[in-house]
Protein backbone atom coordinates (compact mmCIF):
# COMPACT_ATOMS: atom_id res chain seq x y z
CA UNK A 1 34.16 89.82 108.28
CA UNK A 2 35.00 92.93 106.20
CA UNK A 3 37.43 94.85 106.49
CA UNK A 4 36.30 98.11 108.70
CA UNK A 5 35.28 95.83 111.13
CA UNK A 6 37.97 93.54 110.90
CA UNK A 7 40.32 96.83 111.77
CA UNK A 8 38.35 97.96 114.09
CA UNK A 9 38.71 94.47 115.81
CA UNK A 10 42.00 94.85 115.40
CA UNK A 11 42.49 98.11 116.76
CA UNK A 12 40.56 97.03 119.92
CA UNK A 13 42.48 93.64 120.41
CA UNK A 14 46.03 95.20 120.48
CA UNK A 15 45.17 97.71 123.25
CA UNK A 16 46.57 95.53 125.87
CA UNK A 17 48.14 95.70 129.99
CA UNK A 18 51.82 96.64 128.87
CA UNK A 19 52.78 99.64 127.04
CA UNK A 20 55.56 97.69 125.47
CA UNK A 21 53.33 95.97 123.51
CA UNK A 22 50.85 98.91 123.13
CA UNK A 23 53.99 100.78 121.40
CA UNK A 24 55.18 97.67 119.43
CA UNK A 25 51.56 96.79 118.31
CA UNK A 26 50.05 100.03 117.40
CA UNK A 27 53.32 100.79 115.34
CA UNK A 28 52.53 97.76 113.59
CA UNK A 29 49.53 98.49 112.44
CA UNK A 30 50.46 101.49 111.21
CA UNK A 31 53.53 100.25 109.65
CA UNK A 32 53.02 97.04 108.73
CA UNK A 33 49.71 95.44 108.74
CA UNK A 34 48.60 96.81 105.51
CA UNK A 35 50.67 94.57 103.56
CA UNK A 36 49.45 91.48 105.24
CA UNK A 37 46.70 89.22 103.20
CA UNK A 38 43.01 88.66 104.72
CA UNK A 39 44.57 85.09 106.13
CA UNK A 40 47.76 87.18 107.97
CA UNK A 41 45.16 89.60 109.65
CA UNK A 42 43.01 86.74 110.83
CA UNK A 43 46.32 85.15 112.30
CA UNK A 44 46.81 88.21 113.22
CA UNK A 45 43.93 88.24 115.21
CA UNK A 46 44.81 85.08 116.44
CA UNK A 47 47.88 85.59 117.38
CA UNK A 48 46.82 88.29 120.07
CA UNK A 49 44.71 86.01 122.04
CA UNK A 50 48.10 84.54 123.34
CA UNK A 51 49.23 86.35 126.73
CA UNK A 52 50.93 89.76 127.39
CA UNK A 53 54.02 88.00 129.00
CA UNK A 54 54.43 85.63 126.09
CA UNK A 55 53.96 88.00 123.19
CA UNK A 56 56.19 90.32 125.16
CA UNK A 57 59.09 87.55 125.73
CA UNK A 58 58.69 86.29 122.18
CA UNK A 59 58.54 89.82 120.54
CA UNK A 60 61.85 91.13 122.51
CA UNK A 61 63.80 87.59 121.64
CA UNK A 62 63.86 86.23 125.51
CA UNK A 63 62.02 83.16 124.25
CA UNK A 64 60.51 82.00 121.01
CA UNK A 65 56.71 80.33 120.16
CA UNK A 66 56.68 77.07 119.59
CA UNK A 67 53.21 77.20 117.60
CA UNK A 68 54.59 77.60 113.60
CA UNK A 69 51.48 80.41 113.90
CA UNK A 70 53.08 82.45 116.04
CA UNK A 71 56.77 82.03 115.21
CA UNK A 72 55.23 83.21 111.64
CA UNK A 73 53.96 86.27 113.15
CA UNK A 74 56.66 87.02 115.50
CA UNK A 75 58.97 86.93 112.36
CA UNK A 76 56.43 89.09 110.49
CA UNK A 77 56.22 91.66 113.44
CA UNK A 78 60.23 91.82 114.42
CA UNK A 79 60.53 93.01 110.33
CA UNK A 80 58.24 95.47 110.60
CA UNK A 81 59.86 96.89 113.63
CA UNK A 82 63.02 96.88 112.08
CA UNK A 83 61.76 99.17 108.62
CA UNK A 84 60.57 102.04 111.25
């Protein structure tokens, strides 16, 4: 996939049911997807199939992922977060 459509994917796929993670996730990608690699954005990607209540609890620190995946991207996300 190239990458206009890839972040156009993207842009679609974060648009979720809680503005929490509409906030976190579109500050992200202005913030801090750009320095990911092609494999980060397709995890990425991957990473927002998981659900709104688990991103959410993993994101604010209630619980973490158990999938190395997602506790990659969690890390990854919470940094970026943390610059802005």
């Amino acid at each position: 996939m190239n990458s206009a459509n890839k972040l156009a994917k993207t842009k679609w796929a974060i648009r979720r049911g809680m503005l929490e993670l509409d906030l976190i996730f579109n500050d992200f990608l202005q913030e801090g997807y750009d320095q990911l690699s092609d494999t980060q954005q397709d995890d990425f990607l991957h990473f927002l199939l998981n659900s709104d209540p688990d991103l959410f609890s993993w994101l604010m620190g209630f619980r973490e992922p158990t999938e190395r995946d997602d506790i990659t991207m969690v890390a990854i996300i919470r940094a970026s977060i943390k610059e802005t």
